[in-house]
N, C-alpha and C. Protein backbone atom coordinates (compact mmCIF):
# COMPACT_ATOMS: atom_id res chain seq x y z
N UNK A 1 0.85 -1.18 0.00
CA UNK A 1 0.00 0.00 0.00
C UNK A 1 0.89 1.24 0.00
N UNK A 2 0.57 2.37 -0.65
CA UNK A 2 1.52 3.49 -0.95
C UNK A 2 0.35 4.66 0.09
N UNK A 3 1.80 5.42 0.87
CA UNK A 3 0.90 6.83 1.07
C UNK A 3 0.09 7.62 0.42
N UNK A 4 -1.05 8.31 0.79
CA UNK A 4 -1.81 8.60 -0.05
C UNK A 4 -1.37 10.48 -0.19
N UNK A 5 -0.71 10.71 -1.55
CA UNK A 5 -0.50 11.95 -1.57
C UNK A 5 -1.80 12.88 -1.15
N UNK A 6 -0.88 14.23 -0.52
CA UNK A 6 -1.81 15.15 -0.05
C UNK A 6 -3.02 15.66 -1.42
N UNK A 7 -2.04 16.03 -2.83
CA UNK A 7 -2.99 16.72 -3.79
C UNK A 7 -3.89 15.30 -4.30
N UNK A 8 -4.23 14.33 -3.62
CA UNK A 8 -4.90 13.25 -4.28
C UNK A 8 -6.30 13.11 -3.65
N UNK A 9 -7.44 13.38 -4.24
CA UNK A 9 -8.85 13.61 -3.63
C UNK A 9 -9.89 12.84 -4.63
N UNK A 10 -9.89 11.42 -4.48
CA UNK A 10 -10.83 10.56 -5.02
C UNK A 10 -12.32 11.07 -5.16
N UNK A 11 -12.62 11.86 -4.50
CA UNK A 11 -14.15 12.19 -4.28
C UNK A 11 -14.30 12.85 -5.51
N UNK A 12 -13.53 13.63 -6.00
CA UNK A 12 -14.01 14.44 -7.02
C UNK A 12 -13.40 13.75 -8.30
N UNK A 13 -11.61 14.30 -8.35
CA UNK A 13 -10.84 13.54 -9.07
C UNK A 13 -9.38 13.12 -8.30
N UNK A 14 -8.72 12.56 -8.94
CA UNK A 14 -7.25 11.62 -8.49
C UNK A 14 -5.96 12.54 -9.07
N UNK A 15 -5.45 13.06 -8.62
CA UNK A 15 -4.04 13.43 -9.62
C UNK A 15 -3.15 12.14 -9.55
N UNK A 16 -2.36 11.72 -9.99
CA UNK A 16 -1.51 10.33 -9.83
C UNK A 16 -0.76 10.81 -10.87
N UNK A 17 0.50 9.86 -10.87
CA UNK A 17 1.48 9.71 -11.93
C UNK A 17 1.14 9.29 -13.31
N UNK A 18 1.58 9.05 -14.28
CA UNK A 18 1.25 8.90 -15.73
C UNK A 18 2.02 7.44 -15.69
N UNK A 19 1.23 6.45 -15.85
CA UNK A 19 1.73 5.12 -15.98
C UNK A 19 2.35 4.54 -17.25
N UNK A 20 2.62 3.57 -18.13
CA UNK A 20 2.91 2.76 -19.35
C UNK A 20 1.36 2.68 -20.12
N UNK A 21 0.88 2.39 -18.92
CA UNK A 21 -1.24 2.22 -19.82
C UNK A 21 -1.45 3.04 -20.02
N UNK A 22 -1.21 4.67 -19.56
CA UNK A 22 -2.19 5.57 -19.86
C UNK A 22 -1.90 6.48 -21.66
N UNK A 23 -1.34 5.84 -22.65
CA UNK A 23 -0.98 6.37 -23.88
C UNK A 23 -2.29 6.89 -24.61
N UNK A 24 -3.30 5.33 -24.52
CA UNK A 24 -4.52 5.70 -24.95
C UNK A 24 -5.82 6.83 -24.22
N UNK A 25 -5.26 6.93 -23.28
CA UNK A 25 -6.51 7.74 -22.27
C UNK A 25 -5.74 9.16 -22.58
N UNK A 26 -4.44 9.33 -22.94
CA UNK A 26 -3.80 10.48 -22.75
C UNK A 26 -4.16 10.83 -24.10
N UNK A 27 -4.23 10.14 -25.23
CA UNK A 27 -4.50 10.41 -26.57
C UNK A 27 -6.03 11.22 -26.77
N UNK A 28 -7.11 10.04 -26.05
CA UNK A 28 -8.30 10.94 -26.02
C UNK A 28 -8.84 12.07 -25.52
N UNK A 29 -7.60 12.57 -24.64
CA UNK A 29 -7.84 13.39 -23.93
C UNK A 29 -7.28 14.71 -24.97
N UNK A 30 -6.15 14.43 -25.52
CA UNK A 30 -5.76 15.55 -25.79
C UNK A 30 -6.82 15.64 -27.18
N UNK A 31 -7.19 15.08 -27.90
CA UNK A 31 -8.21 15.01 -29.01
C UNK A 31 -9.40 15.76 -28.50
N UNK A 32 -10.14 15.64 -27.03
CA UNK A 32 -11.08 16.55 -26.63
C UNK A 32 -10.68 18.03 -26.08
N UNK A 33 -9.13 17.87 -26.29
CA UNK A 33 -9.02 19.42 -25.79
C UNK A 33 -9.53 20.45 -26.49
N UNK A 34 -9.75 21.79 -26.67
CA UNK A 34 -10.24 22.75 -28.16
C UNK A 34 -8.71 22.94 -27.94
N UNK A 35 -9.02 23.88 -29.41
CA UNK A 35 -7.77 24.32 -30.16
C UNK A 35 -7.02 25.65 -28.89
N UNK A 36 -7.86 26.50 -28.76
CA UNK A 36 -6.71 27.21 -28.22
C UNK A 36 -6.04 26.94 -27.16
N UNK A 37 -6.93 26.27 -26.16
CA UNK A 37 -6.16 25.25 -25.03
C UNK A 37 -5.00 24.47 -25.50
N UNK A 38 -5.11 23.91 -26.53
CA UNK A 38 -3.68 23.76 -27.27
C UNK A 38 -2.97 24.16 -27.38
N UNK A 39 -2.99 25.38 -28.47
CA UNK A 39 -2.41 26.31 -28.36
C UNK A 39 -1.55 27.10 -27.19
N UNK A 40 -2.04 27.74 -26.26
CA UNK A 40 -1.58 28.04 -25.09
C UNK A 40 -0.81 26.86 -24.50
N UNK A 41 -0.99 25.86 -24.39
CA UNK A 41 -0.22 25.17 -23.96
C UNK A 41 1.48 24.26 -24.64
N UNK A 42 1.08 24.65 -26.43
CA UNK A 42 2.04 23.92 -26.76
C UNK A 42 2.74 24.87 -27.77
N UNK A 43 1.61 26.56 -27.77
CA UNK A 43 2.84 27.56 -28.69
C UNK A 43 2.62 27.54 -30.22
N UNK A 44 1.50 26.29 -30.63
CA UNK A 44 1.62 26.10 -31.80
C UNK A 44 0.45 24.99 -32.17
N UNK A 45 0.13 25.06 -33.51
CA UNK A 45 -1.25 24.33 -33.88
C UNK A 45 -0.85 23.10 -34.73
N UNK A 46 -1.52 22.23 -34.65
CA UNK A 46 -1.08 20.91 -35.41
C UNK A 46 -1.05 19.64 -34.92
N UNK A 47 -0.98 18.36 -35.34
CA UNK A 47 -0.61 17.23 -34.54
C UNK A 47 0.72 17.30 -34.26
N UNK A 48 1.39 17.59 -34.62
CA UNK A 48 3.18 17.50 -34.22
C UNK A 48 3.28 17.40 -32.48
N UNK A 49 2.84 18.88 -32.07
CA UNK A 49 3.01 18.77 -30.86
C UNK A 49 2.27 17.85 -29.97
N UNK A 50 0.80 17.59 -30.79
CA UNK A 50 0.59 16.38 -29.22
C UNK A 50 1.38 15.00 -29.92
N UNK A 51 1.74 14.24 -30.69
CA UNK A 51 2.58 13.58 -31.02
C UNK A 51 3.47 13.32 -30.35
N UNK A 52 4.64 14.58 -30.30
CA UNK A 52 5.79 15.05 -29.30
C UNK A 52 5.14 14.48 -27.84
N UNK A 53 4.14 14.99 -27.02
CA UNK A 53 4.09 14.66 -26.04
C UNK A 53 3.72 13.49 -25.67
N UNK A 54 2.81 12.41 -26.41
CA UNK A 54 2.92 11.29 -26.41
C UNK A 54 4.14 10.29 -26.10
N UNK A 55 5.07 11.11 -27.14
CA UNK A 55 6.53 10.36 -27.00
C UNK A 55 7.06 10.79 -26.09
N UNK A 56 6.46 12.00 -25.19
CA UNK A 56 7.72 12.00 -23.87
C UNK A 56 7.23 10.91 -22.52
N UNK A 57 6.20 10.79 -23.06
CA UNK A 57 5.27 9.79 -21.82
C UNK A 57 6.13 8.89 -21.91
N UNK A 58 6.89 8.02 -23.18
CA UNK A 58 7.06 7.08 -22.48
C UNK A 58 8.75 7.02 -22.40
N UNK A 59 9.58 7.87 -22.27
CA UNK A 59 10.21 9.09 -21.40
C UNK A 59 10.40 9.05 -20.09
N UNK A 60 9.33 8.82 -19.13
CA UNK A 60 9.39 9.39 -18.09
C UNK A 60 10.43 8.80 -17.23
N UNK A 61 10.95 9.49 -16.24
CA UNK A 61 12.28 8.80 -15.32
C UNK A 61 11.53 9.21 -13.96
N UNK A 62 10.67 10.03 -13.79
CA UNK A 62 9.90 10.20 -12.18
C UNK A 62 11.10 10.93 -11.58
N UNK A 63 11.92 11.54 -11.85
CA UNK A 63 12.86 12.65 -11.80
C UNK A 63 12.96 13.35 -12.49
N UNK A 64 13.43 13.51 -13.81
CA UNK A 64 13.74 14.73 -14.55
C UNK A 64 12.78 15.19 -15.66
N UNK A 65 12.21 13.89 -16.07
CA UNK A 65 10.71 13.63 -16.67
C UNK A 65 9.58 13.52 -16.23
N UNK A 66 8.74 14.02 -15.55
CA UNK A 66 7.84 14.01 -15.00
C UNK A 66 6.74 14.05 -15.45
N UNK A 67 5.49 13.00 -15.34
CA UNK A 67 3.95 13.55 -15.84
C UNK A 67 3.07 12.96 -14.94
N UNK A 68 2.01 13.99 -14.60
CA UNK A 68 0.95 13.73 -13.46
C UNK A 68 -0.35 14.12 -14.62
N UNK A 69 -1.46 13.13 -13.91
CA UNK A 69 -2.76 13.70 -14.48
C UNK A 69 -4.03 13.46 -13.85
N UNK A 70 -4.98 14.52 -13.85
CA UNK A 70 -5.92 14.30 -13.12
C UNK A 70 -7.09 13.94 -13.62
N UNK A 71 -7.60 12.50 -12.90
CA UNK A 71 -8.45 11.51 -13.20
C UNK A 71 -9.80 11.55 -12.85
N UNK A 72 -10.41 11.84 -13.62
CA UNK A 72 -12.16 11.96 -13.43
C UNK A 72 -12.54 10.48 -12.72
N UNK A 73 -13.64 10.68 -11.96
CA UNK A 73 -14.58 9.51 -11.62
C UNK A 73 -15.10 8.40 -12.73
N UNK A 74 -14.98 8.94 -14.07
CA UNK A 74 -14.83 7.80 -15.25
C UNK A 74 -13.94 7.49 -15.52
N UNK A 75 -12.55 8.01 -15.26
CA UNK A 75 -11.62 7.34 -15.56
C UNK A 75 -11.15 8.18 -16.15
N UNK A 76 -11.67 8.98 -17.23
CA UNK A 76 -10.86 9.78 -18.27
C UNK A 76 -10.27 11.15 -17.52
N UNK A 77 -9.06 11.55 -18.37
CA UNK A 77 -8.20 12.11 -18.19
C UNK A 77 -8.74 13.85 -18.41
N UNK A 78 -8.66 14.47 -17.18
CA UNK A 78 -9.72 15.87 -16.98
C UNK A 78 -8.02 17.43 -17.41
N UNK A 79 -6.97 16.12 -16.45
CA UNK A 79 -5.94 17.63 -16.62
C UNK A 79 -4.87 16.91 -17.22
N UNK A 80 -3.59 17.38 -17.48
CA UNK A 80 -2.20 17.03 -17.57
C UNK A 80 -1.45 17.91 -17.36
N UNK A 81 -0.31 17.32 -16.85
CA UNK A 81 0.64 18.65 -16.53
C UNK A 81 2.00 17.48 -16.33
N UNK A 82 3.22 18.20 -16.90
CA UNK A 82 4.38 17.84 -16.92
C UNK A 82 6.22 18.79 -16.26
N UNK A 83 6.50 18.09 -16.55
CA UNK A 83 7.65 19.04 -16.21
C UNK A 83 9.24 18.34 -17.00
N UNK A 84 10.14 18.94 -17.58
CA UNK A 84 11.25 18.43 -18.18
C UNK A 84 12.43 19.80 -17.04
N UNK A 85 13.69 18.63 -16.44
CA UNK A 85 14.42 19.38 -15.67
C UNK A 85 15.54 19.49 -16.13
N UNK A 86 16.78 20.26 -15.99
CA UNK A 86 17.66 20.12 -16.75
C UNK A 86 18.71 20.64 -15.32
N UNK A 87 19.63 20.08 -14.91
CA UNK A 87 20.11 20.98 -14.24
C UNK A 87 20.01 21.56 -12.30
N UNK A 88 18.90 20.69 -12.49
CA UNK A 88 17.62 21.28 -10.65
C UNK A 88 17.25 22.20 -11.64
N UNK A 89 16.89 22.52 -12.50
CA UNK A 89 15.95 23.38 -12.85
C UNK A 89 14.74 22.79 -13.99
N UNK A 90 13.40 22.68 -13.55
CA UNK A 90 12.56 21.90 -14.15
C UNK A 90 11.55 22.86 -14.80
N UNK A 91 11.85 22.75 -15.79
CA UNK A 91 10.29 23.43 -16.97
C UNK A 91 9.15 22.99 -17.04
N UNK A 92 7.92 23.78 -16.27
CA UNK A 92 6.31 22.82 -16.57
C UNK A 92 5.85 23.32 -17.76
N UNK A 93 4.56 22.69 -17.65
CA UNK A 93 3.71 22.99 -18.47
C UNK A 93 2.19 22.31 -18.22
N UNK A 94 1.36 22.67 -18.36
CA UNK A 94 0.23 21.95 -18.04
C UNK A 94 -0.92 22.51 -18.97
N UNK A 95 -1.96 21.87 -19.10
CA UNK A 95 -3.43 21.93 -19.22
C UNK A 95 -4.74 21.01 -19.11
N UNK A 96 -5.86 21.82 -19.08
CA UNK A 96 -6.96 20.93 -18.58
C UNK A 96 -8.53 21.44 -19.18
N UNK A 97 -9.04 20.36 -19.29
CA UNK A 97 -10.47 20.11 -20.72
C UNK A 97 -11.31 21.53 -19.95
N UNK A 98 -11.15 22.13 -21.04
CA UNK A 98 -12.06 23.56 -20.81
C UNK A 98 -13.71 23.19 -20.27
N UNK A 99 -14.02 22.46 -19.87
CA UNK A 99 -15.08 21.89 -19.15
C UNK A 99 -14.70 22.02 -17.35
N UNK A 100 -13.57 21.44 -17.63
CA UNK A 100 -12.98 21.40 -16.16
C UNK A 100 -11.96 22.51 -15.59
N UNK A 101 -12.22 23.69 -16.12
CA UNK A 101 -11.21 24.59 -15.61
C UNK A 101 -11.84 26.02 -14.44
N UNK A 102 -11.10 26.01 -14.23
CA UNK A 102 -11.25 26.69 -12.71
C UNK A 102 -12.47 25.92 -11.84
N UNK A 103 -11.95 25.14 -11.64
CA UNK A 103 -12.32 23.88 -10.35
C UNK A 103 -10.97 23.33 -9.50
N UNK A 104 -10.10 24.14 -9.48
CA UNK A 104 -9.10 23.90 -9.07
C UNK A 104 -8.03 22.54 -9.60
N UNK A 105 -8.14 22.23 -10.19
CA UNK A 105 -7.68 21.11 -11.08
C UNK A 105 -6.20 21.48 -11.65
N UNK A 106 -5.87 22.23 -11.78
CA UNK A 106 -4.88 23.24 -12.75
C UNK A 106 -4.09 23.32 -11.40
N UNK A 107 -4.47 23.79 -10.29
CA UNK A 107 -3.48 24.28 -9.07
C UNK A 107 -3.19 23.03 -8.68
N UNK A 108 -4.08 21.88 -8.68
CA UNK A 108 -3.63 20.72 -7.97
C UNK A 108 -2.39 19.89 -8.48
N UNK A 109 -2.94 19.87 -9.93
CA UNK A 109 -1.91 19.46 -10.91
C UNK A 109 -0.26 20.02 -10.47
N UNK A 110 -0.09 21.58 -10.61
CA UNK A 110 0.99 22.39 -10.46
C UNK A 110 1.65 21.88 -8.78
N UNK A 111 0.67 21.78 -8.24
CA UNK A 111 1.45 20.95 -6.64
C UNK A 111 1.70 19.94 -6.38
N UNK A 112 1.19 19.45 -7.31
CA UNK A 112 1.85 17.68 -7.65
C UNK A 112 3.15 17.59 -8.27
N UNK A 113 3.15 18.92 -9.07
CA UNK A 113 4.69 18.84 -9.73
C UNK A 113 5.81 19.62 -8.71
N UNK A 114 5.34 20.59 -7.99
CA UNK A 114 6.05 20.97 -7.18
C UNK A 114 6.54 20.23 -6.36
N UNK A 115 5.90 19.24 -5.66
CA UNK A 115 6.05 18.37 -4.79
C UNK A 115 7.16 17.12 -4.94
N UNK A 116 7.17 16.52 -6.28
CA UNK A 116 7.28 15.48 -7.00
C UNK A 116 8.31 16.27 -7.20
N UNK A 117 9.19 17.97 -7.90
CA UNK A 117 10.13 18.50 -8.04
C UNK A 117 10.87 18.40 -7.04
N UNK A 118 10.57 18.65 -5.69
CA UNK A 118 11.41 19.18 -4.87
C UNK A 118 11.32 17.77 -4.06
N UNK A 119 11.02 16.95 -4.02
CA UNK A 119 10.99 15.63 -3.20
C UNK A 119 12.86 15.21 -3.92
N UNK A 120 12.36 15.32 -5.62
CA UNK A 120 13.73 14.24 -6.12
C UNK A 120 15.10 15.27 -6.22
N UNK A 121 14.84 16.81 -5.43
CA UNK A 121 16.12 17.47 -5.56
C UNK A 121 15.80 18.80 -6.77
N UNK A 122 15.07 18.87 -7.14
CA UNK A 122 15.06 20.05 -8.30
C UNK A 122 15.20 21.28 -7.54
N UNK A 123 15.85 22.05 -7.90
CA UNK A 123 16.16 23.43 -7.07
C UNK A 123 15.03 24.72 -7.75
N UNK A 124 14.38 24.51 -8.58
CA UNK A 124 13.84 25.93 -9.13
C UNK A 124 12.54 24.93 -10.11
N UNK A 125 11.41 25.46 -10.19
CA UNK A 125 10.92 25.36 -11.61
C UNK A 125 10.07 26.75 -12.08
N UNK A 126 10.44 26.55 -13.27
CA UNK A 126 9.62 27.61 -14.03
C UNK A 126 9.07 27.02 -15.44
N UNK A 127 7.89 27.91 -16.06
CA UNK A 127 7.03 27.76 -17.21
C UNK A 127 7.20 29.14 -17.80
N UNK A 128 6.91 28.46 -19.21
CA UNK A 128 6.49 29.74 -20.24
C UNK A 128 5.19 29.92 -20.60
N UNK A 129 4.46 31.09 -20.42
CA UNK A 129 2.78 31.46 -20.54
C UNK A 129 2.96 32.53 -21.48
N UNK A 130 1.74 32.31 -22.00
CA UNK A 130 1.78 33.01 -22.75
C UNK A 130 1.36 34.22 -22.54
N UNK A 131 1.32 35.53 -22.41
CA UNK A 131 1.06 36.69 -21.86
C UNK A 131 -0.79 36.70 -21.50
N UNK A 132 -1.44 36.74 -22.70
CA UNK A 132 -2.40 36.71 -22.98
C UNK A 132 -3.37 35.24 -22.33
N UNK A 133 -3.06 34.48 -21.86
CA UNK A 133 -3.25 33.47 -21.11
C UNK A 133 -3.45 34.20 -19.50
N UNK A 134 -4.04 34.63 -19.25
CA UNK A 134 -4.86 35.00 -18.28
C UNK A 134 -5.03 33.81 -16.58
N UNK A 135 -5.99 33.33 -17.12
CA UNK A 135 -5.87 32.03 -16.23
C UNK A 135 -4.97 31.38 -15.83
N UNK A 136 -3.76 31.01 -16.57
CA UNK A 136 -2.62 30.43 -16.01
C UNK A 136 -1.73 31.09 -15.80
N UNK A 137 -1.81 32.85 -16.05
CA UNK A 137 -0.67 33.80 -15.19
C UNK A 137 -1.46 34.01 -13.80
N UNK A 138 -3.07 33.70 -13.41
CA UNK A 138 -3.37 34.06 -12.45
C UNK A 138 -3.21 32.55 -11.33
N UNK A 139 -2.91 31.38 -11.66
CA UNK A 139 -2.83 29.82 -11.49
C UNK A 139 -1.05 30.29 -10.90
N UNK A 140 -0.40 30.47 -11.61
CA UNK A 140 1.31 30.93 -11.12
C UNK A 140 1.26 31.71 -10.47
N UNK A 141 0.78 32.70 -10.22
CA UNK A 141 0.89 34.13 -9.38
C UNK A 141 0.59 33.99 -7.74
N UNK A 142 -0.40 32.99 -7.90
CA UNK A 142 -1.37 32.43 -6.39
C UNK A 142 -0.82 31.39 -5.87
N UNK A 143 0.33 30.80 -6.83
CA UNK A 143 0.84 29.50 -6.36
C UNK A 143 2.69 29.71 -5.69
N UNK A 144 2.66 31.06 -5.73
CA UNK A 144 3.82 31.81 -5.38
C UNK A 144 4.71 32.24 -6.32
N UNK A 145 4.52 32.02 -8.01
CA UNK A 145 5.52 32.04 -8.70
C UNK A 145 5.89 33.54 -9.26
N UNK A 146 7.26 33.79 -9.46
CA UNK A 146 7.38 35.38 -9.99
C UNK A 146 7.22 35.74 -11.40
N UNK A 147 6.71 36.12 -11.84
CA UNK A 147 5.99 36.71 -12.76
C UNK A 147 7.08 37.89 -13.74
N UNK A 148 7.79 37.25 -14.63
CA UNK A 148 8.72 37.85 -15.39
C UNK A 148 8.62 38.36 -16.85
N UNK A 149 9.26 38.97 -18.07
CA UNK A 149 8.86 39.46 -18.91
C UNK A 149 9.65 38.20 -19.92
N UNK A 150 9.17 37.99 -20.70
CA UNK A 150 10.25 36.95 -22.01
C UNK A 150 10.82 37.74 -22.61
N UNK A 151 11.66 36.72 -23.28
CA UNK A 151 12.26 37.37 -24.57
C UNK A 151 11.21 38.35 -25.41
N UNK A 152 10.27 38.43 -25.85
CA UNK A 152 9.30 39.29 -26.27
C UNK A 152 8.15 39.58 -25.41
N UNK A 153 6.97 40.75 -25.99
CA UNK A 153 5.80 40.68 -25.18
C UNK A 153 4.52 39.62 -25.35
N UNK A 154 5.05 38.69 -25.81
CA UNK A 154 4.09 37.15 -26.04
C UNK A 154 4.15 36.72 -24.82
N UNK A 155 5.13 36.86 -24.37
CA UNK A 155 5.50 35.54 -23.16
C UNK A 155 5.84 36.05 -22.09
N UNK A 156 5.31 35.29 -20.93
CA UNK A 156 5.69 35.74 -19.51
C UNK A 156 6.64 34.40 -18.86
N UNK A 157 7.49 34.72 -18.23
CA UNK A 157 8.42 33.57 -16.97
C UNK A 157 7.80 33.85 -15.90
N UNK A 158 7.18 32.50 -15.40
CA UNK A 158 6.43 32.48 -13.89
C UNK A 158 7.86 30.85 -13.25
N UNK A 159 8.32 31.34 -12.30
CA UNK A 159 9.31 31.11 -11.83
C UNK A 159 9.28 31.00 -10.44
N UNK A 160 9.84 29.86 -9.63
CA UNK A 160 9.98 29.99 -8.37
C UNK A 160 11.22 29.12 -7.75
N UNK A 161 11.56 29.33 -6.72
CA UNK A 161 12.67 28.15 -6.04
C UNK A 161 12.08 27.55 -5.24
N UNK A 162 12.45 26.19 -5.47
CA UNK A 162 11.76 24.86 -4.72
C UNK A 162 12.48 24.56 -2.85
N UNK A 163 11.73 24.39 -2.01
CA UNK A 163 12.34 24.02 -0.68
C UNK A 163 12.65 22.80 -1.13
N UNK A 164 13.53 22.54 -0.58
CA UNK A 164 14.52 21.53 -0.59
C UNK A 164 13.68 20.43 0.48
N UNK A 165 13.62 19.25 0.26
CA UNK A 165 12.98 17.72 0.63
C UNK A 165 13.48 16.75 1.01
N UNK A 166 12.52 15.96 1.51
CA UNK A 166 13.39 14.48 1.69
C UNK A 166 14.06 14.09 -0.29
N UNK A 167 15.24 13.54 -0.09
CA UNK A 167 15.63 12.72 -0.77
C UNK A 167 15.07 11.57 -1.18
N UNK A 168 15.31 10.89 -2.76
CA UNK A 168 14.95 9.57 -3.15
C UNK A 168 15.48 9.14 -3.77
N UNK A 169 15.58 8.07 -4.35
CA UNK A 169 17.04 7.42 -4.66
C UNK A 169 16.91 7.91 -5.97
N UNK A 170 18.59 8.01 -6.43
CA UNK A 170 18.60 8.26 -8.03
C UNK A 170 17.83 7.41 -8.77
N UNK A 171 17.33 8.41 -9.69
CA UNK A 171 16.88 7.20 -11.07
C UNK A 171 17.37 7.93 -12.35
N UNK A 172 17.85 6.65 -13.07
CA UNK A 172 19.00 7.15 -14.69
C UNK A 172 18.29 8.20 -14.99
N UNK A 173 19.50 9.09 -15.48
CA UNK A 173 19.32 10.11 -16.62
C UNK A 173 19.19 10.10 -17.41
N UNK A 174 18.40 11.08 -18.05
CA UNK A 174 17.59 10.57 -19.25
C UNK A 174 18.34 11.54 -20.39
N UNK A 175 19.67 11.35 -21.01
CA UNK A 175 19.88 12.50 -21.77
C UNK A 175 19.51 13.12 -23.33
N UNK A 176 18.31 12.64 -23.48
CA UNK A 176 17.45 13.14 -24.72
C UNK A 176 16.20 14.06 -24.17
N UNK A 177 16.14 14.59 -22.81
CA UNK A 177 15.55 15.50 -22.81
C UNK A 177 15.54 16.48 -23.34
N UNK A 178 14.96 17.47 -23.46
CA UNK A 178 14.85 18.84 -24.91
C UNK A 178 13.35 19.43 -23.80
N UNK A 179 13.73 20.98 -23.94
CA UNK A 179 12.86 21.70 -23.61
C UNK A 179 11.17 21.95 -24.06
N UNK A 180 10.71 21.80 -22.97
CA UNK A 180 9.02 21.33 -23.68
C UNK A 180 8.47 22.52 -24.45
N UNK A 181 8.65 23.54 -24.41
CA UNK A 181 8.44 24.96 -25.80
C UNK A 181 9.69 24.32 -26.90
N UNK A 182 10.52 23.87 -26.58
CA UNK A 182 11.60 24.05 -27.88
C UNK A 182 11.16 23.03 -29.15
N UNK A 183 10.98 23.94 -29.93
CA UNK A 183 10.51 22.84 -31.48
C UNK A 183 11.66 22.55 -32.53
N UNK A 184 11.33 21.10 -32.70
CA UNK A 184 12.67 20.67 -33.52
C UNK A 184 12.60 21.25 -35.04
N UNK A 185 13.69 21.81 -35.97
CA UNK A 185 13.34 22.67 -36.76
C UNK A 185 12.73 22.14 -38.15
N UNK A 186 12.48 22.54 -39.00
CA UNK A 186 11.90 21.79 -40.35
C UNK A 186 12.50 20.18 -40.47
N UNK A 187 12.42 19.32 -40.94
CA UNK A 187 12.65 17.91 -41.27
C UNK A 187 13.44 16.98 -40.08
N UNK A 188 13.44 17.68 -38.86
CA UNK A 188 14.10 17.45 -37.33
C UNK A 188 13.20 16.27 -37.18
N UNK A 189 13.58 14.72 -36.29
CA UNK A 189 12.57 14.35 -35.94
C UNK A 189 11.88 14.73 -34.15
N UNK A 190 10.91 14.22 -34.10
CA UNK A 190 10.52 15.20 -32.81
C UNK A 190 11.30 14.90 -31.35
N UNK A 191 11.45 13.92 -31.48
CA UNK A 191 12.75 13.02 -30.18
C UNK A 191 13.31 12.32 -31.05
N UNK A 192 15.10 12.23 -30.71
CA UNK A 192 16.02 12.09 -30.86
C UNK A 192 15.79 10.33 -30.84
N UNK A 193 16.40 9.62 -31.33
CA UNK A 193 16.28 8.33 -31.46
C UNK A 193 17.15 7.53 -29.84
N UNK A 194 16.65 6.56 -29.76
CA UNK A 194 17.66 6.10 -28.57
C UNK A 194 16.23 5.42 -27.68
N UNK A 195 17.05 4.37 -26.89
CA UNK A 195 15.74 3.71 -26.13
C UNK A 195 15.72 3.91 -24.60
């Protein structure tokens, strides 16, 4: 029997880790997302990018790769949210089925990664939002994160430093990680080959 994480609340929904089974539930999910929820979340329109994230699922090291998602009472997949670290410094990203947003789902998600960050040692995480993304500069702002300008006025850095945690044992490095905004360029494939 495993402790039962604090952000984990069966009554409504489950946040949990992203398992080997969940490819297909993660697929339908992102297929019911709308477009600009996409958008905002991946920078760009097309299958490429949910593709890309498919392939980081099965990726994950539960250290530097990280994916949590929150599980409706049917089973299907309501949020997602990830994080790629490089360094102690871990990049999120998240979203959740415009049906289910602002129900707190989005904050729970983000404290699952915080948690799950700073448990395996990550010293900092930050995301890229998009300026105009409203909801998830007000989701970072409440969740303590600092609120910075990007490289242009598209984009905001919501940024914070992680308290430091119990320790857990290493798990391999994964060195084909690549930044979850960074797009591989014309005829690039989307992850690097290697098992």
């Amino acid at each position: 029997m495993s402790a039962r994480q604090p952000w984990a609340d069966p009554a409504q929904f489950q946040v949990r880790a992203v398992s080997g089974k969940d490819h297909d539930r993660i697929a339908r999910f992102l297929a019911a997302m709308d477009r600009d929820g996409l958008y905002e979340r991946h920078f760009a329109h097309g299958e490429a990018p949910n593709l890309a994230l498919l392939r980081r699922m099965e990726a994950l090291d539960q250290r530097d790769r990280v994916a949590v998602l929150a599980i409706g009472p049917d089973g299907d997949v309501l949020g997602h949210a990830e994080y790629v670290a490089e360094h102690g410094a871990a990049e999120f990203a998240l979203m959740v089925l415009p049906l289910f947003r602002v129900r707190g789902i989005g904050r729970r998600l983000l404290h699952a990664l915080q948690q799950i960050a700073a448990a395996v040692g990550q010293r900092e995480m930050h995301g890229i939002i998009q300026a105009s993304n409203t909801r998830a500069l007000q989701l970072v702002r409440n969740s303590g994160f600092r609120l910075t300008p990007g490289d242009d006025r598209t984009t905001v850095i919501a940024s914070r430093q992680l308290s430091p945690s119990q320790s857990l044992p290493f798990i391999r490095h994964d060195p084909d990680r690549t930044s979850l905004h960074r797009r591989p360029g014309p005829g690039a494939p989307l992850r690097a080959g290697g098992g």
